[in-house]
PDB file of N, CA and C in Angstrom:
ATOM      1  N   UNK A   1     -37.410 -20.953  61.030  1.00  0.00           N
ATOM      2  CA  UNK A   1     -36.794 -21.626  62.158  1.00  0.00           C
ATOM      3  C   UNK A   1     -36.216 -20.556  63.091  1.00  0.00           C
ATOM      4  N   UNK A   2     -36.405 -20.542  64.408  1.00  0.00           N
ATOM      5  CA  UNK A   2     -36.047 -19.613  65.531  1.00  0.00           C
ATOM      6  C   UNK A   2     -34.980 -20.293  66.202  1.00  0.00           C
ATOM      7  N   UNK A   3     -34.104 -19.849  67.026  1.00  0.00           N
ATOM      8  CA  UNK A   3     -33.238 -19.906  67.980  1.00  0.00           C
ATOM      9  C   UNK A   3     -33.314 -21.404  68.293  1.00  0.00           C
ATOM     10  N   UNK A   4     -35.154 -21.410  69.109  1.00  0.00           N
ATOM     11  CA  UNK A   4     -34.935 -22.047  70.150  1.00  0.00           C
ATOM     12  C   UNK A   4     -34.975 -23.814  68.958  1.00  0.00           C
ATOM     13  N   UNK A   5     -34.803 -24.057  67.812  1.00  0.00           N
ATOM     14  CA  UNK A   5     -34.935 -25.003  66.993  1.00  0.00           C
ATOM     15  C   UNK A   5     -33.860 -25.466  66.455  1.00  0.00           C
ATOM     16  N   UNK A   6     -32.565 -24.190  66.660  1.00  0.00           N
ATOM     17  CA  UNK A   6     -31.462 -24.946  65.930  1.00  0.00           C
ATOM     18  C   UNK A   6     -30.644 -26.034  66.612  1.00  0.00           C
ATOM     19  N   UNK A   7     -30.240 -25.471  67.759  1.00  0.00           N
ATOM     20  CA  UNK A   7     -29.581 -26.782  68.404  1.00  0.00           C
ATOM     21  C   UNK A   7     -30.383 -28.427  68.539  1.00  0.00           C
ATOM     22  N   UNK A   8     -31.591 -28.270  68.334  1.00  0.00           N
ATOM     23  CA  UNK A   8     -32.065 -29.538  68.538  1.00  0.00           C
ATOM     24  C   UNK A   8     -32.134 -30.230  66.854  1.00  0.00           C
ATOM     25  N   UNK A   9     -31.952 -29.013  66.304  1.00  0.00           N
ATOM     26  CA  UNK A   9     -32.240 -29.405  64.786  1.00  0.00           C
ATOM     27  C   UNK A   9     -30.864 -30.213  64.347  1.00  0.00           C
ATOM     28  N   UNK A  10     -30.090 -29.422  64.696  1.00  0.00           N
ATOM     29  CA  UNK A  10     -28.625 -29.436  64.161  1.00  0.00           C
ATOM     30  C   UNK A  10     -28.139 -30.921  64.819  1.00  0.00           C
ATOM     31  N   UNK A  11     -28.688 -31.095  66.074  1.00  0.00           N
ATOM     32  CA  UNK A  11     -28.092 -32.586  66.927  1.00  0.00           C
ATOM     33  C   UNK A  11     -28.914 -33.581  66.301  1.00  0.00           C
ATOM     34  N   UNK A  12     -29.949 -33.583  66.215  1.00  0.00           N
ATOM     35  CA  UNK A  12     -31.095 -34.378  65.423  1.00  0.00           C
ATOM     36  C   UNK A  12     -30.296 -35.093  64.084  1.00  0.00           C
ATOM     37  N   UNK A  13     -29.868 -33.943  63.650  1.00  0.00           N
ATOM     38  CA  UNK A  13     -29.394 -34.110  62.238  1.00  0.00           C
ATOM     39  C   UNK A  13     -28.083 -35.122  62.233  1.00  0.00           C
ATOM     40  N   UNK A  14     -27.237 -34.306  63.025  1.00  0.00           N
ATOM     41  CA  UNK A  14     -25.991 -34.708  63.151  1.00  0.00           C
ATOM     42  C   UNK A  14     -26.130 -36.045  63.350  1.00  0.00           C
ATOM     43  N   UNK A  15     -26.945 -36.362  64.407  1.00  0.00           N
ATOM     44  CA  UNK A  15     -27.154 -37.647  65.180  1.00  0.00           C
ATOM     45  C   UNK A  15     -27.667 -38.866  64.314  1.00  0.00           C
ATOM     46  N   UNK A  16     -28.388 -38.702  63.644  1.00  0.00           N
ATOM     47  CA  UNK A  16     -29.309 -39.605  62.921  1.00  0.00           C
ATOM     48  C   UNK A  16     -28.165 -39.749  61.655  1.00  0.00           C
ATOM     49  N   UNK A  17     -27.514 -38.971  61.510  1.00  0.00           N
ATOM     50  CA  UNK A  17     -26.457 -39.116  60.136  1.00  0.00           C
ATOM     51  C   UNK A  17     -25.157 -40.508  60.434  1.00  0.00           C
ATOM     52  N   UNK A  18     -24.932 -39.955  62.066  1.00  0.00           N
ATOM     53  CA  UNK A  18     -23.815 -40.780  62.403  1.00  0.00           C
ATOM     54  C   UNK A  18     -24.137 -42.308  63.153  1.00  0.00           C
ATOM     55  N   UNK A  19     -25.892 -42.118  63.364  1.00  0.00           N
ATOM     56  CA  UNK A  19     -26.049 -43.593  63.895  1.00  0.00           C
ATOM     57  C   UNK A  19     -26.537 -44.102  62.279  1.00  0.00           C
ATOM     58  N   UNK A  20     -26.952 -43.812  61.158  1.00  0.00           N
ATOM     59  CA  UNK A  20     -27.065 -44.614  60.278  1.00  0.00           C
ATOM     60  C   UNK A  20     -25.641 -44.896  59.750  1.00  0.00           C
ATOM     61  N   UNK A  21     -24.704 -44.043  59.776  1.00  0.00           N
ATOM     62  CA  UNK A  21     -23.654 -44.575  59.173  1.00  0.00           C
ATOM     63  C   UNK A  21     -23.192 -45.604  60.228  1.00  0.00           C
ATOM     64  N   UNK A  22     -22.762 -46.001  61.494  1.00  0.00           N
ATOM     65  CA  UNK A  22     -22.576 -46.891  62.388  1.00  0.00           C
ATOM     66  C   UNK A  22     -23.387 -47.884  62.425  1.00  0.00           C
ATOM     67  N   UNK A  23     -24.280 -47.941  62.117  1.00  0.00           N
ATOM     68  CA  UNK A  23     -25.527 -49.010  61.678  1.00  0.00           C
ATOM     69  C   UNK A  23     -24.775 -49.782  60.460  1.00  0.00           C
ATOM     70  N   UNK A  24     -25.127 -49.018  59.457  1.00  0.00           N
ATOM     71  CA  UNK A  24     -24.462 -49.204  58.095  1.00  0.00           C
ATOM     72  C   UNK A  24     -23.483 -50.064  58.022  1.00  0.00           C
ATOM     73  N   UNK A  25     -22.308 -49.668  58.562  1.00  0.00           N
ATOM     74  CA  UNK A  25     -20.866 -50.165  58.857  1.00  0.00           C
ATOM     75  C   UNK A  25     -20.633 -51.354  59.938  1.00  0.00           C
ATOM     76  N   UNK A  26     -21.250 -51.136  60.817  1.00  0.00           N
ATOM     77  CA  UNK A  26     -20.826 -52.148  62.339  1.00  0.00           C
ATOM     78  C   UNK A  26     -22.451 -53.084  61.934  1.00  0.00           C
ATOM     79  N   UNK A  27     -23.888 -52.527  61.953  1.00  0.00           N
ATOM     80  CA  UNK A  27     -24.967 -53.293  62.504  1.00  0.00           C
ATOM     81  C   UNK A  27     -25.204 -52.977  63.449  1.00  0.00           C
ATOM     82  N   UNK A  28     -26.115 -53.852  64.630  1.00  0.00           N
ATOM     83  CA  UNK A  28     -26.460 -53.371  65.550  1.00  0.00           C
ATOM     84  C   UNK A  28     -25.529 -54.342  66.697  1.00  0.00           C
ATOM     85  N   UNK A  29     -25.172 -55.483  66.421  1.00  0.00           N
ATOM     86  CA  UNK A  29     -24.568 -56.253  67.212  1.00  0.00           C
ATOM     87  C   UNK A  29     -23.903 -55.917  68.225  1.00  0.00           C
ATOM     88  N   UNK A  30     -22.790 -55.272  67.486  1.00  0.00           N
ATOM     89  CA  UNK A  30     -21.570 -54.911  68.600  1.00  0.00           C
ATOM     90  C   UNK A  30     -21.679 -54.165  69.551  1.00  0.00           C
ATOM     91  N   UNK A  31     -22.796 -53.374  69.780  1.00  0.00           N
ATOM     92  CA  UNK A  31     -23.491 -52.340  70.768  1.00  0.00           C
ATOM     93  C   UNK A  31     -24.062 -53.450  71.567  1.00  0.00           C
ATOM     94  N   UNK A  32     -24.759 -54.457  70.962  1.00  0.00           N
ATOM     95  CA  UNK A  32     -25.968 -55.227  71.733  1.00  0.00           C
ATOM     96  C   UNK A  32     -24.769 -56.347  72.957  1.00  0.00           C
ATOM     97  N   UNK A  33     -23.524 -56.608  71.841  1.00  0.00           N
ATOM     98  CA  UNK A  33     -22.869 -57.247  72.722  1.00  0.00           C
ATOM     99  C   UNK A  33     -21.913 -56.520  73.557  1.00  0.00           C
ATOM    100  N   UNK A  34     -21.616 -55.491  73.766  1.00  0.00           N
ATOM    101  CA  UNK A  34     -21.042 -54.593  74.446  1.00  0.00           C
ATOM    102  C   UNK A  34     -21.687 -54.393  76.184  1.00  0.00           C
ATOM    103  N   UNK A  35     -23.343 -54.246  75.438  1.00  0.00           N
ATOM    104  CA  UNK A  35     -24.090 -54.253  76.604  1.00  0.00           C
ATOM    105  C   UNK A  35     -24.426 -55.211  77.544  1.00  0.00           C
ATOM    106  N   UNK A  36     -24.777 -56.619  77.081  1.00  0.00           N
ATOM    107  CA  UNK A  36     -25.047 -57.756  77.217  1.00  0.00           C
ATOM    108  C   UNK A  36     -23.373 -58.464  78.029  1.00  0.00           C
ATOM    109  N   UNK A  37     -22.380 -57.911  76.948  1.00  0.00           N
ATOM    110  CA  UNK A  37     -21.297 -59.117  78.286  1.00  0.00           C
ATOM    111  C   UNK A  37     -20.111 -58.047  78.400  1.00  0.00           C
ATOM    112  N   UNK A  38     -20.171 -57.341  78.947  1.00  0.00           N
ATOM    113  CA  UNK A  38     -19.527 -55.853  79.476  1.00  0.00           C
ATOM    114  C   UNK A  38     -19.897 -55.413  80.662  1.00  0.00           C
ATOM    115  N   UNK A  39     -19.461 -55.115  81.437  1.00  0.00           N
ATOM    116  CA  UNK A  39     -19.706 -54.486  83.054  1.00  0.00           C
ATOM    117  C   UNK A  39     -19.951 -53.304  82.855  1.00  0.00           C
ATOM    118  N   UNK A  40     -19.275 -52.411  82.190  1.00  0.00           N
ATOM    119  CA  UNK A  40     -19.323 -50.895  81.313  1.00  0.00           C
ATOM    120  C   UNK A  40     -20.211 -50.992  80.202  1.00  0.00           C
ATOM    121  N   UNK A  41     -20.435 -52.027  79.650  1.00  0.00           N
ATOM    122  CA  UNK A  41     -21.998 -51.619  78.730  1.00  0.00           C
ATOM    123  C   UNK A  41     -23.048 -51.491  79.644  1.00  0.00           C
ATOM    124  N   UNK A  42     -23.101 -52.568  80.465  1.00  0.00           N
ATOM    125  CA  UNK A  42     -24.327 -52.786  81.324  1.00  0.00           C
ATOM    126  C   UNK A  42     -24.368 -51.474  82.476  1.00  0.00           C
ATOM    127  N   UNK A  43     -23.452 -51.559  82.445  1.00  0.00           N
ATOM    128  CA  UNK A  43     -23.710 -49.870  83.615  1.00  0.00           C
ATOM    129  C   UNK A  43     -24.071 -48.628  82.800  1.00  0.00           C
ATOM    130  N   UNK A  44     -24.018 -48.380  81.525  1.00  0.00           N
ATOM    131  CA  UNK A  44     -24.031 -47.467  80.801  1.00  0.00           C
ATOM    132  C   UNK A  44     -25.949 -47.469  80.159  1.00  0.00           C
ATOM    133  N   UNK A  45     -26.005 -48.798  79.797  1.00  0.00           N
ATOM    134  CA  UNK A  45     -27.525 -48.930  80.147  1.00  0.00           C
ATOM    135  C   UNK A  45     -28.667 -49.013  80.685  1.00  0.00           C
ATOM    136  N   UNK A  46     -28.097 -49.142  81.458  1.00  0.00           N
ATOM    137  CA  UNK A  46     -28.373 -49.009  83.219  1.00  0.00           C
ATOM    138  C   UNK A  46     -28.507 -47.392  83.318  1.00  0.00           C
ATOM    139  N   UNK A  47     -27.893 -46.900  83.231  1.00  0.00           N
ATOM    140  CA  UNK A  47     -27.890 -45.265  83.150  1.00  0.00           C
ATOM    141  C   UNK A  47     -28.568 -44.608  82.240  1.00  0.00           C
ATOM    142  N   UNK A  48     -28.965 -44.681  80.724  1.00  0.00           N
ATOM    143  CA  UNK A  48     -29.617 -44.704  80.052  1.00  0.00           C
ATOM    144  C   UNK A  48     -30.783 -44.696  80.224  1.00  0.00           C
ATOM    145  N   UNK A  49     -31.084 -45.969  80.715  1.00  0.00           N
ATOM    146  CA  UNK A  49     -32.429 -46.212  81.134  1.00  0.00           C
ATOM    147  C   UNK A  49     -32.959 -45.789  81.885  1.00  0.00           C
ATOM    148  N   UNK A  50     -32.275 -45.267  83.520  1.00  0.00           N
ATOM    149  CA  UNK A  50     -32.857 -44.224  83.955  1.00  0.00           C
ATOM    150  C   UNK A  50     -33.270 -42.728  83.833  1.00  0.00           C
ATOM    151  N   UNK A  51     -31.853 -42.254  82.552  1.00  0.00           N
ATOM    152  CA  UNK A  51     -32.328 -40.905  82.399  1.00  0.00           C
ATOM    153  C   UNK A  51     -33.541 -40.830  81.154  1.00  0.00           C
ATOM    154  N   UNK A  52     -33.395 -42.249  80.013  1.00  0.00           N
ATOM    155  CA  UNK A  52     -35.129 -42.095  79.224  1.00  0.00           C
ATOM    156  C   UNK A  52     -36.227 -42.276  79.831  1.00  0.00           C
ATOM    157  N   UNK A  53     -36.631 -42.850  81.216  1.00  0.00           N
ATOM    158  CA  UNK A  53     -37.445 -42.848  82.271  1.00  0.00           C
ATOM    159  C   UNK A  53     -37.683 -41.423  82.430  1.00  0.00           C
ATOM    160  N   UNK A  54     -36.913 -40.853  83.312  1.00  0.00           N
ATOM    161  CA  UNK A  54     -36.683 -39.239  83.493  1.00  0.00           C
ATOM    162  C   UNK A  54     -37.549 -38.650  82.186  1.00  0.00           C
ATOM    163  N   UNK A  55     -36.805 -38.521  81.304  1.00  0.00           N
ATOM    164  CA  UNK A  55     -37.077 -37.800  80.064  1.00  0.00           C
ATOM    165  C   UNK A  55     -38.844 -38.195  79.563  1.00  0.00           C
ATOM    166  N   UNK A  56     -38.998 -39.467  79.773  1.00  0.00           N
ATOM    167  CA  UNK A  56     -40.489 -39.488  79.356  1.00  0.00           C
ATOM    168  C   UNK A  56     -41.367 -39.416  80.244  1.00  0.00           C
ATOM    169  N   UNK A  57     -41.056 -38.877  81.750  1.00  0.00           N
ATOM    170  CA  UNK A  57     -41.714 -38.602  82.588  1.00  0.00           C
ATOM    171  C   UNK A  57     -42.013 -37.117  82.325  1.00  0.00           C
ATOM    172  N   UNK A  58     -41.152 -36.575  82.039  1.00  0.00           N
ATOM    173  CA  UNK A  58     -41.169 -34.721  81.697  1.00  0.00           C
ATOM    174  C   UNK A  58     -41.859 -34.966  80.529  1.00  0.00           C
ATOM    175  N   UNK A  59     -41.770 -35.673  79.484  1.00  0.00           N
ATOM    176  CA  UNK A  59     -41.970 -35.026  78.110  1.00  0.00           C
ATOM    177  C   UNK A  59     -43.405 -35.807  78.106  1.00  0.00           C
ATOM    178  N   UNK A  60     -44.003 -36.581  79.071  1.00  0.00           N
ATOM    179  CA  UNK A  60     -45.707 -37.397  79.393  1.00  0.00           C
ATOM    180  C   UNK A  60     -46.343 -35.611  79.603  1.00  0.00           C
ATOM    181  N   UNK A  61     -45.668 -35.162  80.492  1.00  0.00           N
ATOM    182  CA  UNK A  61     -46.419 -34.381  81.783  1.00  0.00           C
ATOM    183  C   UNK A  61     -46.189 -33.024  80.852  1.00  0.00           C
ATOM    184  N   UNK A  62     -44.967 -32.603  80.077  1.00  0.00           N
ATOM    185  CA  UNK A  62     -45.032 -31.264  79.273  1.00  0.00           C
ATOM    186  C   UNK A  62     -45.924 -31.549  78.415  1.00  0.00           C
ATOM    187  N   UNK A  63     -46.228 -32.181  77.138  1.00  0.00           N
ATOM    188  CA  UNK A  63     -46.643 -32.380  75.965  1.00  0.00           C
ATOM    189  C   UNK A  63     -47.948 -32.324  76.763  1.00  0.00           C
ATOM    190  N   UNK A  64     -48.485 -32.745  78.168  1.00  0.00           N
ATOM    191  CA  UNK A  64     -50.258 -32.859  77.994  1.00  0.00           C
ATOM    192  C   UNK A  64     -50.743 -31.303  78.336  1.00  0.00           C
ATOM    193  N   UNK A  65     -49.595 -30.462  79.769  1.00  0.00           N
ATOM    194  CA  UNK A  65     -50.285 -29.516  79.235  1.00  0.00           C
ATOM    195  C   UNK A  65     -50.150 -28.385  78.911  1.00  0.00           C
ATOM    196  N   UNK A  66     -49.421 -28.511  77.278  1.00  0.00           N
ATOM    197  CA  UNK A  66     -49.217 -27.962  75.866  1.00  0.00           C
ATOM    198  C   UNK A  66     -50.345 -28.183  75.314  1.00  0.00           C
ATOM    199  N   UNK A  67     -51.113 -29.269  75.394  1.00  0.00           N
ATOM    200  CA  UNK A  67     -52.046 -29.808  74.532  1.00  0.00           C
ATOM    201  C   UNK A  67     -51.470 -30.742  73.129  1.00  0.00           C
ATOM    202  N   UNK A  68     -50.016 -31.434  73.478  1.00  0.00           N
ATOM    203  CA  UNK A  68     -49.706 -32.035  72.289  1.00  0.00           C
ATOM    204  C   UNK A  68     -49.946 -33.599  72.850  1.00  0.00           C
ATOM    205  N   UNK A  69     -49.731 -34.266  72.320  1.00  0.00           N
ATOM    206  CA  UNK A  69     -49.773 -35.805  72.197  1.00  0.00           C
ATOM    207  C   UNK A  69     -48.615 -36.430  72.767  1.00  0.00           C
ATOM    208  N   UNK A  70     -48.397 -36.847  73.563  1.00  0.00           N
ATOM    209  CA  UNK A  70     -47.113 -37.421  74.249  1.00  0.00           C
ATOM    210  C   UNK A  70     -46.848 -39.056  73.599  1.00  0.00           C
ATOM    211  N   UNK A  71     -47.440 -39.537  73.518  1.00  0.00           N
ATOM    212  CA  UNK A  71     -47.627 -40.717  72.600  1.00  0.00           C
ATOM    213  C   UNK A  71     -46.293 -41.001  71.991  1.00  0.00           C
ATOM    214  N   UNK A  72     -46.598 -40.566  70.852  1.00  0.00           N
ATOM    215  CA  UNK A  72     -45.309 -40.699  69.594  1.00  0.00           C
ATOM    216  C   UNK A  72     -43.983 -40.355  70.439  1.00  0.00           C
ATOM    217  N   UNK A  73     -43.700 -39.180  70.977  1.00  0.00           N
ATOM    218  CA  UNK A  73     -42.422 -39.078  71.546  1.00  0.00           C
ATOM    219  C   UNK A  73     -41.447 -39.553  72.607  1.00  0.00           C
ATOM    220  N   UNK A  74     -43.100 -40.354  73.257  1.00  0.00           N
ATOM    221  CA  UNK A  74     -42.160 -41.626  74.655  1.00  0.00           C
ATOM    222  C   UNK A  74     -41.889 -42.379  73.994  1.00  0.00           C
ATOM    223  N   UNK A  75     -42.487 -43.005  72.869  1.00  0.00           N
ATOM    224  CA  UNK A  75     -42.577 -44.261  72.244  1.00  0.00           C
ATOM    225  C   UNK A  75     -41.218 -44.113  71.230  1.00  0.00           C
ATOM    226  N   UNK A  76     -40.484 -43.134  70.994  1.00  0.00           N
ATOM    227  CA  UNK A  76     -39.234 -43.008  70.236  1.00  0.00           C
ATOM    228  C   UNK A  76     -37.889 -42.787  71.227  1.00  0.00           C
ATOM    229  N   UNK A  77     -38.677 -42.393  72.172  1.00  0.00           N
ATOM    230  CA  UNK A  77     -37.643 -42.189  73.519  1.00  0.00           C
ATOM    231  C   UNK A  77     -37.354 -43.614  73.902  1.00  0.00           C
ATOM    232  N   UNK A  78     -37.978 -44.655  73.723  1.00  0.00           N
ATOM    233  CA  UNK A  78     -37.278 -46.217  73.925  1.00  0.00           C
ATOM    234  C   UNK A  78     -36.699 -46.345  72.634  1.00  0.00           C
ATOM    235  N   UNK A  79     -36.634 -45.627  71.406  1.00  0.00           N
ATOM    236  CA  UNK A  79     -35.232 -46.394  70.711  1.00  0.00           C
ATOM    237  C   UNK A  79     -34.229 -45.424  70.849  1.00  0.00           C
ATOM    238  N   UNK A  80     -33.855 -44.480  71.537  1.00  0.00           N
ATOM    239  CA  UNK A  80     -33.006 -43.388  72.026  1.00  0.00           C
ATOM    240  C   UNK A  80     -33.385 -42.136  71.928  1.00  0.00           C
ATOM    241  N   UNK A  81     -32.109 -41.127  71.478  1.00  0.00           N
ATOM    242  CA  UNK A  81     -32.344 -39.734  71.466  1.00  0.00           C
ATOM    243  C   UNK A  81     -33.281 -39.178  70.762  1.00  0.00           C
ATOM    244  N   UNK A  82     -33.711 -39.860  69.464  1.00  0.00           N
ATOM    245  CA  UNK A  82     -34.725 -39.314  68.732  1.00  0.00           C
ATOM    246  C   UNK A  82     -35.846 -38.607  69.271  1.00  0.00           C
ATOM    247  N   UNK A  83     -36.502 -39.469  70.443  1.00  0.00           N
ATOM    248  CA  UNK A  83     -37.410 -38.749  70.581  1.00  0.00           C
ATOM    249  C   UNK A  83     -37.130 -37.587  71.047  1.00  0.00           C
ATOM    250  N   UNK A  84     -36.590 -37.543  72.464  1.00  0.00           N
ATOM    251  CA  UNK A  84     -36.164 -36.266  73.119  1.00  0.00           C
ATOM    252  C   UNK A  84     -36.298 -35.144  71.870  1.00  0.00           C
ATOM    253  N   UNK A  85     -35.810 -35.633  71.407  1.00  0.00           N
ATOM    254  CA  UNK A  85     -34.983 -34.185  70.566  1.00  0.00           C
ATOM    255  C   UNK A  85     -36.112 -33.842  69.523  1.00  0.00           C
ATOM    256  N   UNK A  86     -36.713 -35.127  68.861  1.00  0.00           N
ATOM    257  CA  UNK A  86     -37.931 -34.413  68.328  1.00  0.00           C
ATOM    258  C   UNK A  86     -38.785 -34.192  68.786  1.00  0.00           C
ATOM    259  N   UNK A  87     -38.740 -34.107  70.454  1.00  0.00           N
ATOM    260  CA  UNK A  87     -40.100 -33.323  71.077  1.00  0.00           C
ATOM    261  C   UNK A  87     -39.626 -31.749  71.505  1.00  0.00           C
ATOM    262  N   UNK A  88     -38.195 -31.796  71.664  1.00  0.00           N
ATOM    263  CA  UNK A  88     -38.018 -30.159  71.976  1.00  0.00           C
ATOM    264  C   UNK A  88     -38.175 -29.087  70.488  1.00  0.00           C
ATOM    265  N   UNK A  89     -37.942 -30.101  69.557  1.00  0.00           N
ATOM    266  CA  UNK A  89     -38.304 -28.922  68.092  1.00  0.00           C
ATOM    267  C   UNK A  89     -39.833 -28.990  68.151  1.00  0.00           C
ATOM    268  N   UNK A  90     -40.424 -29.721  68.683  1.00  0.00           N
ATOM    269  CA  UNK A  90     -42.393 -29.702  68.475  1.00  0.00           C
ATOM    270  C   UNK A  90     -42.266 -28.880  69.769  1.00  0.00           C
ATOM    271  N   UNK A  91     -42.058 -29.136  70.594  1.00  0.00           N
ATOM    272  CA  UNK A  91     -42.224 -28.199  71.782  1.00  0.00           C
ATOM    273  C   UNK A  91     -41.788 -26.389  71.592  1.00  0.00           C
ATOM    274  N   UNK A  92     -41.187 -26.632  71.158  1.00  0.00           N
ATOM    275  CA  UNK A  92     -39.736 -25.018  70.422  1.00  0.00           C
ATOM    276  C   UNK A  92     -41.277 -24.465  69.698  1.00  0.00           C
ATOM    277  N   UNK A  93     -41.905 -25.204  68.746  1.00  0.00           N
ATOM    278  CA  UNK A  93     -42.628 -24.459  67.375  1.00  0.00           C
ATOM    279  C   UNK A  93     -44.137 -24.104  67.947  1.00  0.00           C
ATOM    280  N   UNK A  94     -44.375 -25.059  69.225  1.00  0.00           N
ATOM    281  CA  UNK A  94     -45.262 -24.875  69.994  1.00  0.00           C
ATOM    282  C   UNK A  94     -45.600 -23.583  70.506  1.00  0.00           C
ATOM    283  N   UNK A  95     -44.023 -23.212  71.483  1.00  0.00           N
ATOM    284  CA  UNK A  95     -44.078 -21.805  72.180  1.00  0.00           C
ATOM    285  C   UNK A  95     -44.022 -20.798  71.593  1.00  0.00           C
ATOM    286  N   UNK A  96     -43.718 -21.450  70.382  1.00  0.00           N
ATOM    287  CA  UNK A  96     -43.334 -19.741  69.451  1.00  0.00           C
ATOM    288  C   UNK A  96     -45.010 -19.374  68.715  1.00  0.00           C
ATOM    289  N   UNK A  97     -45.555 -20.478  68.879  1.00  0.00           N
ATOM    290  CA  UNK A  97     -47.152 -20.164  68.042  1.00  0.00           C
ATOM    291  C   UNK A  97     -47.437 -19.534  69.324  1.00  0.00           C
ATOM    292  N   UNK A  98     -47.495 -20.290  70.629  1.00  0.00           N
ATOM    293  CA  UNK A  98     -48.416 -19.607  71.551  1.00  0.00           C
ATOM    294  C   UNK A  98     -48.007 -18.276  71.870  1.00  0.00           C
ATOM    295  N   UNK A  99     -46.648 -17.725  71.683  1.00  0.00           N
ATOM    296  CA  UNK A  99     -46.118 -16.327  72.112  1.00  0.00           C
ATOM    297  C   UNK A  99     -46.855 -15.556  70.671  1.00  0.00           C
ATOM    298  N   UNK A 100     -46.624 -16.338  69.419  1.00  0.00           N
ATOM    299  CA  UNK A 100     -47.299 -15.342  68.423  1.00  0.00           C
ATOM    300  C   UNK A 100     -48.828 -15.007  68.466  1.00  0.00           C
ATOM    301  N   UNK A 101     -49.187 -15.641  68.968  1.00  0.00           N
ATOM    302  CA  UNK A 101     -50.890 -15.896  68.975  1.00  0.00           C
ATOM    303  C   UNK A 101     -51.476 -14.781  70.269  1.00  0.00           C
ATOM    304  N   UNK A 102     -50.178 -14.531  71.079  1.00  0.00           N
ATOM    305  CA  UNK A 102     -50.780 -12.921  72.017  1.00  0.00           C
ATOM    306  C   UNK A 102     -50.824 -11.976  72.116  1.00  0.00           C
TER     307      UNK A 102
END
């Protein structure tokens, strides 16, 4: 693992630890109703939604030409951070083959 893998590794990690435990504990409800009858949920998703737009517009257009599959990682980018973040460690292991490979 190089540099450019830990921070995405380490948030990945972190992240997925503290939404299963909040899952675990709360469910999914109280988020869903937060968003749904909240002025501040709904603006916050609202915001969301434009920056995973953003994000799978870059990560359509990086991943094709890398030559990786953009597929899997928009398609995790609609249930949140996951994807992002597991496309910058595929992206990270990417550049480091193509820098080793010259």
């Amino acid at each position: 693992m190089n540099r450019q893998h830990i921070l995405p590794a380490v948030v990945f990690v972190a992240f997925g630890v503290f939404t299963g435990w909040v899952v675990a504990r709360d469910g999914l409800m109280p988020a869903l109703e937060a968003i749904v009858f909240t002025g501040g949920g709904q603006q916050v998703f609202i915001d969301l939604c434009i920056t995973m737009t953003i994000l799978m517009t870059f990560i359509w257009r990086d991943a094709r030409s890398r030559g990786i599959d953009p597929r899997p990682y928009v398609f995790l980018c609609l249930l949140g951070s996951f994807g992002p973040l597991l496309y910058l460690l595929r992206r990270a292991s990417t550049s480091a083959g193509a820098k080793s490979s010259r």
